[in-house]
N, C-alpha and C. Protein backbone atom coordinates (compact mmCIF):
# COMPACT_ATOMS: atom_id res chain seq x y z
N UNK A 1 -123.10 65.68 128.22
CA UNK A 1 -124.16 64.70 128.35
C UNK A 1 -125.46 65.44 128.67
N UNK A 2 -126.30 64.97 128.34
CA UNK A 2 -127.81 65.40 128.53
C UNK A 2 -128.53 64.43 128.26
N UNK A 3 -129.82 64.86 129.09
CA UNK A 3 -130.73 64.01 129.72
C UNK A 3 -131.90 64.49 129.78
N UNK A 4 -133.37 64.02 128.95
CA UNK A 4 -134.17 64.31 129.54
C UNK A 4 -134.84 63.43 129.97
N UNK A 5 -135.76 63.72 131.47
CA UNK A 5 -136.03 62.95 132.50
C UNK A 5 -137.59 63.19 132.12
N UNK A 6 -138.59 62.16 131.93
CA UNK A 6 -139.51 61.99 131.93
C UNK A 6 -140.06 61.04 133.23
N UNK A 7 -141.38 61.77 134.26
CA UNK A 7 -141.65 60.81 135.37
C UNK A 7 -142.90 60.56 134.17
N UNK A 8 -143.33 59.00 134.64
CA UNK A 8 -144.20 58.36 133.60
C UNK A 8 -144.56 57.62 134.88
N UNK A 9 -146.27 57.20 134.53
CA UNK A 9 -146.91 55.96 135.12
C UNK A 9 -146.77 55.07 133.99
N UNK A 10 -146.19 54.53 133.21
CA UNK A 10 -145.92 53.71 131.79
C UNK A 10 -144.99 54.03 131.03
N UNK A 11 -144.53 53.25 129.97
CA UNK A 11 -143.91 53.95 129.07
C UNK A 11 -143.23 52.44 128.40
N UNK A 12 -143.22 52.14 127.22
CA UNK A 12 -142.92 51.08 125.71
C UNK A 12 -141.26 51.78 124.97
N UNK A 13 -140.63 51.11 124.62
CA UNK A 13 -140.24 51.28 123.68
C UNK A 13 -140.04 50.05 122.56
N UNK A 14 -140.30 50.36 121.24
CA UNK A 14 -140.43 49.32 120.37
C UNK A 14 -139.69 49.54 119.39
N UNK A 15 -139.03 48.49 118.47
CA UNK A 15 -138.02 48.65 117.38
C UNK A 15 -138.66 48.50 116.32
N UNK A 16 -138.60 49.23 115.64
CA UNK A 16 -139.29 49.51 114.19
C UNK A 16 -138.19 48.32 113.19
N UNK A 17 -138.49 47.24 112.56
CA UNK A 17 -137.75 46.38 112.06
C UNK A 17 -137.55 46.87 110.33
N UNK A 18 -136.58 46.42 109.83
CA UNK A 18 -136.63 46.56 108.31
C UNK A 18 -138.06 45.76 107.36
N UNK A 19 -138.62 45.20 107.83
CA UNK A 19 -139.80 44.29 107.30
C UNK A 19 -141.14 44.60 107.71
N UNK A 20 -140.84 46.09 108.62
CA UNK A 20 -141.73 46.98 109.10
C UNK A 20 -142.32 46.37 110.37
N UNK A 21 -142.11 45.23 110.58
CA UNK A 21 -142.71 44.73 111.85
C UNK A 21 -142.02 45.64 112.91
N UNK A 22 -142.65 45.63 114.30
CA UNK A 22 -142.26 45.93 115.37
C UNK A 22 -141.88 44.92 117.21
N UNK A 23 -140.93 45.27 117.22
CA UNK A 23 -140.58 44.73 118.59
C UNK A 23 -140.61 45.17 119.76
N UNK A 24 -140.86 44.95 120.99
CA UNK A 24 -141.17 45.44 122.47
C UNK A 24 -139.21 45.24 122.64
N UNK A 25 -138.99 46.81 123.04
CA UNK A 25 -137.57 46.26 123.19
C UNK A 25 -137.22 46.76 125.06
N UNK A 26 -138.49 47.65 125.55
CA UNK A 26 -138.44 47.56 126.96
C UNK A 26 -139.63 48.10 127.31
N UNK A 27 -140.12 47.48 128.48
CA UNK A 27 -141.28 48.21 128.95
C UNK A 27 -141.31 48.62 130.63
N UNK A 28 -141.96 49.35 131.03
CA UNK A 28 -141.96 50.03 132.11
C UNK A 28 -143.58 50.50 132.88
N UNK A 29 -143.00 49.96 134.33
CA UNK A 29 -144.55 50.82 134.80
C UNK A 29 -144.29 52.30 135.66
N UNK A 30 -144.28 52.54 136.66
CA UNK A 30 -143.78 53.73 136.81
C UNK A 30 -142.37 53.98 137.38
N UNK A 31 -141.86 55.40 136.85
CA UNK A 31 -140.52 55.47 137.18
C UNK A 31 -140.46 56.24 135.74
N UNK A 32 -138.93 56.77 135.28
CA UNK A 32 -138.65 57.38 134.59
C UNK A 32 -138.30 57.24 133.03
N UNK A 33 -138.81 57.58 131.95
CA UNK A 33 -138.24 57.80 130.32
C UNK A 33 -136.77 58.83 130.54
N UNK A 34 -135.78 58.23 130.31
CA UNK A 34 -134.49 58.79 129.98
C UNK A 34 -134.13 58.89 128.86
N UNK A 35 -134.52 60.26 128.07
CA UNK A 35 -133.77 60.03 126.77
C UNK A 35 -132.22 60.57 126.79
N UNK A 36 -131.50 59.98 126.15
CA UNK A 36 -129.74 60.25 126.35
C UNK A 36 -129.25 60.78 125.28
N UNK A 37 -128.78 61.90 125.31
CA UNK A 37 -127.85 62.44 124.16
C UNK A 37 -126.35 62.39 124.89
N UNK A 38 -125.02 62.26 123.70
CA UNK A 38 -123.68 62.45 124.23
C UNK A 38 -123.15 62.77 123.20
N UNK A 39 -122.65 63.84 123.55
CA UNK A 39 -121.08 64.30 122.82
C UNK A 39 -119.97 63.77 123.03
N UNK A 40 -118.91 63.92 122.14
CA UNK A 40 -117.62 64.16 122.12
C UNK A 40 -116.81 63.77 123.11
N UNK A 41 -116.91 64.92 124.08
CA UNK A 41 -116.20 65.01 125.47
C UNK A 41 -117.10 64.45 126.21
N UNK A 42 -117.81 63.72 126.57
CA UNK A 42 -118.24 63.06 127.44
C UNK A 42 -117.17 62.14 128.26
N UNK A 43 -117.24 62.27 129.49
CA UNK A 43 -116.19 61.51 130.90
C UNK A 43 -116.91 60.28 131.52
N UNK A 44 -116.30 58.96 132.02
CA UNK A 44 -116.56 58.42 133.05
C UNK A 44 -117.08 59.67 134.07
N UNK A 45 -116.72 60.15 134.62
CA UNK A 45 -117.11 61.35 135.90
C UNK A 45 -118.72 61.89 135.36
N UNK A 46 -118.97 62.01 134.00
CA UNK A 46 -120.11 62.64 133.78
C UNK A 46 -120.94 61.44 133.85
N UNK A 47 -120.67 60.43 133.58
CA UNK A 47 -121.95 59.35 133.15
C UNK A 47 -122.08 59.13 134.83
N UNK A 48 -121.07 59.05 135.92
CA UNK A 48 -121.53 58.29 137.50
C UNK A 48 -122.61 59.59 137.73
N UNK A 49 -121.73 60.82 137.59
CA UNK A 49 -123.06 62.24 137.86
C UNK A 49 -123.91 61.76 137.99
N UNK A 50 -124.29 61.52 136.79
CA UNK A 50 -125.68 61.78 135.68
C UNK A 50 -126.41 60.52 136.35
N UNK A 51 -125.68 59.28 136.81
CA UNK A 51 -126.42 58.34 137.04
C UNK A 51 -127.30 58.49 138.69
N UNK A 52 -126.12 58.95 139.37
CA UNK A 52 -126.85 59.70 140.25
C UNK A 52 -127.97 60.36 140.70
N UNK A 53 -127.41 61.27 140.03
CA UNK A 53 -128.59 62.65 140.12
C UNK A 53 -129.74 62.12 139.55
N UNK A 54 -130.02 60.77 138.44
CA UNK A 54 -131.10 60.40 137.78
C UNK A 54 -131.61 59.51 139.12
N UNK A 55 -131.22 58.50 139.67
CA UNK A 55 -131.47 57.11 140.75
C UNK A 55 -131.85 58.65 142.10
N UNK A 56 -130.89 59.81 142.37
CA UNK A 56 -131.88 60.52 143.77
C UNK A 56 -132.99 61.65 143.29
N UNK A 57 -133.42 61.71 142.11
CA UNK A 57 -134.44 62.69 141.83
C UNK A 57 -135.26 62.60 142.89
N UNK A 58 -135.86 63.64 143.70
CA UNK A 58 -137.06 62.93 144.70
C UNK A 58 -137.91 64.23 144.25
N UNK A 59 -139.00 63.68 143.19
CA UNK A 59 -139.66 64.01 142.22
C UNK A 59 -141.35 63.32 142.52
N UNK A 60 -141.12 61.83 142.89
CA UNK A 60 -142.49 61.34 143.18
C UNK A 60 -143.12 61.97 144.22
N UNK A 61 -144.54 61.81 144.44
CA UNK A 61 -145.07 62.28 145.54
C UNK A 61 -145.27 61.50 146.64
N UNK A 62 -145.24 62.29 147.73
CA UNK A 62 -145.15 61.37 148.91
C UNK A 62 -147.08 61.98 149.78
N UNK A 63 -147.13 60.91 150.87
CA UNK A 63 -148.15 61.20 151.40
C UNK A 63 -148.67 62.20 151.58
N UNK A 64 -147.94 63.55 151.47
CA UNK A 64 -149.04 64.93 151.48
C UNK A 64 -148.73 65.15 150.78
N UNK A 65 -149.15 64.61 148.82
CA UNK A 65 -148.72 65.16 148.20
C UNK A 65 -147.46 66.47 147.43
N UNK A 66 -146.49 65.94 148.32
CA UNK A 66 -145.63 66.40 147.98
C UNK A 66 -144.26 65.60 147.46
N UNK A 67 -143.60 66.90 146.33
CA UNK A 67 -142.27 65.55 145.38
C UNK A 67 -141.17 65.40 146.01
N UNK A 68 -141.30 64.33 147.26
CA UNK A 68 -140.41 64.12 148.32
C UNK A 68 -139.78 62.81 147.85
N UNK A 69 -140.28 62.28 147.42
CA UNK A 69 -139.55 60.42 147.43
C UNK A 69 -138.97 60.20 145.55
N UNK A 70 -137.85 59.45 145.70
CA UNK A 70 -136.72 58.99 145.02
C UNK A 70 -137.70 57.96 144.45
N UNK A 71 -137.05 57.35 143.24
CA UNK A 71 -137.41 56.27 142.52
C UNK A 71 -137.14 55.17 142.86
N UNK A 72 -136.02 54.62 143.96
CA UNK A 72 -136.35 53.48 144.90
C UNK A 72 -137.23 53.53 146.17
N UNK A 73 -137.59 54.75 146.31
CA UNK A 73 -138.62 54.82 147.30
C UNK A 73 -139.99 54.25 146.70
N UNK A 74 -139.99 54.61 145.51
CA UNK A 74 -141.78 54.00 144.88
C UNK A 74 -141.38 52.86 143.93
N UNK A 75 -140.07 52.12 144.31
CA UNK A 75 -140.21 51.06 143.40
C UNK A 75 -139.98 50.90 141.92
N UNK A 76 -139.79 52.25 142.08
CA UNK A 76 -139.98 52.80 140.33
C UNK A 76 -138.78 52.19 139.18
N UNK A 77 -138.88 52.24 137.95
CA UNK A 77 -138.19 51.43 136.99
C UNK A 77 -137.72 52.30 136.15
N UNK A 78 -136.48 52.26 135.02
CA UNK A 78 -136.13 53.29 134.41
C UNK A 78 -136.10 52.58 132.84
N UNK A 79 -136.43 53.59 132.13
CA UNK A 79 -136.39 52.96 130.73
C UNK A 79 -135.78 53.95 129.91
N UNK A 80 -134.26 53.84 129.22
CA UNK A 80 -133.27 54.49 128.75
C UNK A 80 -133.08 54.16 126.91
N UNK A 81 -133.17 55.47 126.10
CA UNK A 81 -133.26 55.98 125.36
C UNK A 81 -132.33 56.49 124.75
N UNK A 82 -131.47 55.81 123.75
CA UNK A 82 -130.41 56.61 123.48
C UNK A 82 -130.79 58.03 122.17
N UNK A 83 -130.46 59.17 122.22
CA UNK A 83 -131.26 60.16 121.65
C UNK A 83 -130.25 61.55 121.03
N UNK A 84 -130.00 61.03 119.97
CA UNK A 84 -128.63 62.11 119.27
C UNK A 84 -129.23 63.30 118.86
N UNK A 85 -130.13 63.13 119.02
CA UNK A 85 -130.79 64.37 118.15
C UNK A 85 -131.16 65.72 119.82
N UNK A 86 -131.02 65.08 120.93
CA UNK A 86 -130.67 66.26 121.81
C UNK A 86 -129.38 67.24 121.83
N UNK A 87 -128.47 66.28 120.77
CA UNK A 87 -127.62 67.77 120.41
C UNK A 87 -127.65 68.70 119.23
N UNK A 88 -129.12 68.05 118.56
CA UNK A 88 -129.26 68.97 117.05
C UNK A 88 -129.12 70.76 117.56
N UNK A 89 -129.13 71.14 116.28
CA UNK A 89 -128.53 72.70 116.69
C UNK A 89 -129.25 73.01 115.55
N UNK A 90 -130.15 73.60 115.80
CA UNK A 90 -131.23 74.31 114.70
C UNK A 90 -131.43 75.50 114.31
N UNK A 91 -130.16 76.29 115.02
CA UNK A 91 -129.74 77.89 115.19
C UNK A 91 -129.92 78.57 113.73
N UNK A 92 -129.50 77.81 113.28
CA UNK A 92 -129.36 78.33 111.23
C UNK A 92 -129.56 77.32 110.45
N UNK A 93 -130.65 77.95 109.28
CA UNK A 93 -131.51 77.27 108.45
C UNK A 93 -132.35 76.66 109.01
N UNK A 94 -132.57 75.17 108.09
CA UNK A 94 -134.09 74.68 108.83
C UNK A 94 -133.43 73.40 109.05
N UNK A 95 -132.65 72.99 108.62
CA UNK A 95 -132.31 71.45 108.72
C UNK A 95 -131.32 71.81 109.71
N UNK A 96 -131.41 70.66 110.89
CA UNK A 96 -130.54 70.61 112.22
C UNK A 96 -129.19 69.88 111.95
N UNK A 97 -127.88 70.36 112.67
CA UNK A 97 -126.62 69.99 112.55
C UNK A 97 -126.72 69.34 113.95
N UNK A 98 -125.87 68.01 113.94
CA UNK A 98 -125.63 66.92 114.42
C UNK A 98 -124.25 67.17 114.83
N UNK A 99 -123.22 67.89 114.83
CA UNK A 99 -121.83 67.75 114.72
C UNK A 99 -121.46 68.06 116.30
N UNK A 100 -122.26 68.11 117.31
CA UNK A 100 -121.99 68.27 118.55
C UNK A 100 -122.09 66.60 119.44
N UNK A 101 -123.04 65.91 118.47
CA UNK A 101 -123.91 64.07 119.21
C UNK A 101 -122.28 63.66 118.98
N UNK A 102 -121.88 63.17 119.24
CA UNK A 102 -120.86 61.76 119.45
C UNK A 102 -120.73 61.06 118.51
N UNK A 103 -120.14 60.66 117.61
CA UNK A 103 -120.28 59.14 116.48
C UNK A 103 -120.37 57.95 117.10
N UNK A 104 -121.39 56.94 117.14
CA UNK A 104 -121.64 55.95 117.72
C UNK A 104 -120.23 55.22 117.55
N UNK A 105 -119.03 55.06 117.45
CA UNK A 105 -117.66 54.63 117.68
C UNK A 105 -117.68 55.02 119.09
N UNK A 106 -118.10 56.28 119.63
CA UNK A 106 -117.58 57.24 121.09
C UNK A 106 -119.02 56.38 121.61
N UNK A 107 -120.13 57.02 121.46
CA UNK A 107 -121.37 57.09 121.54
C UNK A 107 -121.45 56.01 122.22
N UNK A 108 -121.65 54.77 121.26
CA UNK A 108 -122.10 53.20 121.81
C UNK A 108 -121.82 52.63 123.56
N UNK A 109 -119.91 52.82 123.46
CA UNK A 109 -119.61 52.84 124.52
C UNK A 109 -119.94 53.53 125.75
N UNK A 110 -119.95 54.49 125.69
CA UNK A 110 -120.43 55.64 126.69
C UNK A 110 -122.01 55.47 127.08
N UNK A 111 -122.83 54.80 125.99
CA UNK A 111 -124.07 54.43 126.18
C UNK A 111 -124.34 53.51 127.05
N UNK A 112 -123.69 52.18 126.73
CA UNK A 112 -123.58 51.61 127.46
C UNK A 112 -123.21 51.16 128.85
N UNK A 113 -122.06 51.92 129.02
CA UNK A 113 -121.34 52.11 130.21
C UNK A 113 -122.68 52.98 131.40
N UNK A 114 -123.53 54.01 130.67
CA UNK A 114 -124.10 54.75 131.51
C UNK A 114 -125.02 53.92 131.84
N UNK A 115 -125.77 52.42 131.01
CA UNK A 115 -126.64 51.65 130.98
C UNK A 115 -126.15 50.73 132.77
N UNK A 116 -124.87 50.43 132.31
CA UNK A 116 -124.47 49.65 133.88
C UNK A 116 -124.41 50.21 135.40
N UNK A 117 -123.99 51.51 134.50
CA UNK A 117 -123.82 52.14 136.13
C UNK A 117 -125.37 52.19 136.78
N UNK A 118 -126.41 52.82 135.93
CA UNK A 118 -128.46 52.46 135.85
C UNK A 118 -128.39 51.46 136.99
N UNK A 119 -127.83 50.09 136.37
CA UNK A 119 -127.95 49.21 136.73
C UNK A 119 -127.56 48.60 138.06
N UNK A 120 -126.14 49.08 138.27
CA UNK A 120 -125.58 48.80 139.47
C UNK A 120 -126.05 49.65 140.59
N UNK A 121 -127.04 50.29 140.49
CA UNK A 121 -127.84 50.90 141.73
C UNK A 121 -129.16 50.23 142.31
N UNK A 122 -129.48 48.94 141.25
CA UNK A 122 -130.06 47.82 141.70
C UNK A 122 -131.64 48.30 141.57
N UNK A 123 -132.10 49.64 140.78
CA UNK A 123 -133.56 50.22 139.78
C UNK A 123 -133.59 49.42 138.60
N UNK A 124 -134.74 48.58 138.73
CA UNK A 124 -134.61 48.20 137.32
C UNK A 124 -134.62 48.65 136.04
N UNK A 125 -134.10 48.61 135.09
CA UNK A 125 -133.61 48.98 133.58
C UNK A 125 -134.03 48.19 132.30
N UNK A 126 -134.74 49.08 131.81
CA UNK A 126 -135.01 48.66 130.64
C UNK A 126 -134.52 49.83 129.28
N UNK A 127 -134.42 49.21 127.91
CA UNK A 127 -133.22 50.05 127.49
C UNK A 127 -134.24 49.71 125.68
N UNK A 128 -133.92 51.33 125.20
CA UNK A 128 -134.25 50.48 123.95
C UNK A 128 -133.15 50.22 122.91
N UNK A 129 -132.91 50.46 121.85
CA UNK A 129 -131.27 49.57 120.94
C UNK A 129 -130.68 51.13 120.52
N UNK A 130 -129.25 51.27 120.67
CA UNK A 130 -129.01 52.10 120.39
C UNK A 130 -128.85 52.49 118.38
N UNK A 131 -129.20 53.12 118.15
CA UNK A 131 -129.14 53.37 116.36
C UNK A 131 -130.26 52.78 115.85
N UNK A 132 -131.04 51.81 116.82
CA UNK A 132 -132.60 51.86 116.28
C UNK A 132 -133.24 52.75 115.71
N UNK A 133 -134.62 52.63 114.84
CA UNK A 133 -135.05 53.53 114.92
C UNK A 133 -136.09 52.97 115.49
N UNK A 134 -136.74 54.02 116.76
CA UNK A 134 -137.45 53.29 117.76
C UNK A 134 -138.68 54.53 118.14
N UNK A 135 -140.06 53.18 118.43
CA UNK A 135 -141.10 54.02 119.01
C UNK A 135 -141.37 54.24 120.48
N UNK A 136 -141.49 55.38 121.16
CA UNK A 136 -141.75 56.00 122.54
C UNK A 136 -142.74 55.99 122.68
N UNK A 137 -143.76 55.07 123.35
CA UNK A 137 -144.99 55.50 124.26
C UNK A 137 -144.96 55.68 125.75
N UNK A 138 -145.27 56.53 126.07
CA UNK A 138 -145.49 56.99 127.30
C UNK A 138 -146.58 57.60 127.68
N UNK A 139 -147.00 57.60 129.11
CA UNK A 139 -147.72 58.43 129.81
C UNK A 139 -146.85 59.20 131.26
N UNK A 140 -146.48 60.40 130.62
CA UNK A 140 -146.49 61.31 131.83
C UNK A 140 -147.04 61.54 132.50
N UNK A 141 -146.46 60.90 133.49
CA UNK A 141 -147.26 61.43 134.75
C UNK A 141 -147.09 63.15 135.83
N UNK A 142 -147.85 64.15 135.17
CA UNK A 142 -148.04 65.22 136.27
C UNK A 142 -148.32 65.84 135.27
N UNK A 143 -148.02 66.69 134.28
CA UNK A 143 -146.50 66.37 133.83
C UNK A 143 -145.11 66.32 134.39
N UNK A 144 -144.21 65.93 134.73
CA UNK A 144 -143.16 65.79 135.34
C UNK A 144 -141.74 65.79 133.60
N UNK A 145 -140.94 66.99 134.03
CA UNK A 145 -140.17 66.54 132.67
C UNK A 145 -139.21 68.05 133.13
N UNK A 146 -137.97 66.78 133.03
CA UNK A 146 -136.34 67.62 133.42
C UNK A 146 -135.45 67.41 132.87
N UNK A 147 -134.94 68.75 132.33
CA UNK A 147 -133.21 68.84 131.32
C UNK A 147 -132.21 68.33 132.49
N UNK A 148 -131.57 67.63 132.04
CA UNK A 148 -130.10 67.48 133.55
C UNK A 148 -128.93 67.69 132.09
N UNK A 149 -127.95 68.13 132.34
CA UNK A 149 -127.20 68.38 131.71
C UNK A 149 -125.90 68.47 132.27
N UNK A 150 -124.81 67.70 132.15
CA UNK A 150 -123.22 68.00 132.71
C UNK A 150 -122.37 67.66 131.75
């Protein structure tokens, strides 16, 4: 599983429709962009990790400017990204191999499941569709931006 952790003062995600229109499929004020890649072997044990280590980042800044406080400390909101292409492998040639991401059969579930556990830590969640093809706006805030990987 992998994760990259974006701290954002904002951040959209929108569904690009077949009729080209677009949809608001979550929005966010500050708190974190999670984009999600999963393989194969991905565990229950990796997704509670991961949910973890994402809900105690203490990354925000606290009164002397320093990245002391957690994302329920500032209230903060999470907006989750499902993202196959963090396992492309671009090692040889130019076009990237996919054969490490998960087949959304594995994928979906495991997506989801990591979506509840988000949830059951009581940070609010916003999510965009998995196999969408979907637009990311954000504003990073610092920049702030972390690989977590288990």
């Amino acid at each position: 599983m992998r994760v990259l952790v974006q701290r954002v003062s904002q951040a959209e995600v929108r569904i690009r429709e077949g009729d080209g229109s677009r949809r608001v499929s979550g929005r966010i004020g500050r708190g974190f962009v999670l984009l999600v890649g999963l393989t194969h072997t991905d565990t229950e044990e990796q997704l509670r990790w991961m949910a973890e280590k994402v809900v105690g980042l203490r990354v925000f800044t606290d009164a002397e400017d320093k990245m002391n406080l957690a994302l329920g400390e500032v209230q903060g909101s999470l907006l989750v990204v499902s993202q196959f292409t963090l396992y492309g492998d671009a090692s040889k040639g130019r076009r990237p191999s996919f054969i490490d991401a998960a087949r959304p059969e594995v994928a979906i579930p495991l997506y989801e499941r990591f979506l509840a556990l988000l949830q059951a830590t009581g940070i609010p969640v916003a999510a965009g569709e998995f196999g969408a093809t979907m637009e990311v706006d954000l504003v990073n805030d610092g920049p702030v931006t972390l690989w977590l990987e288990k």
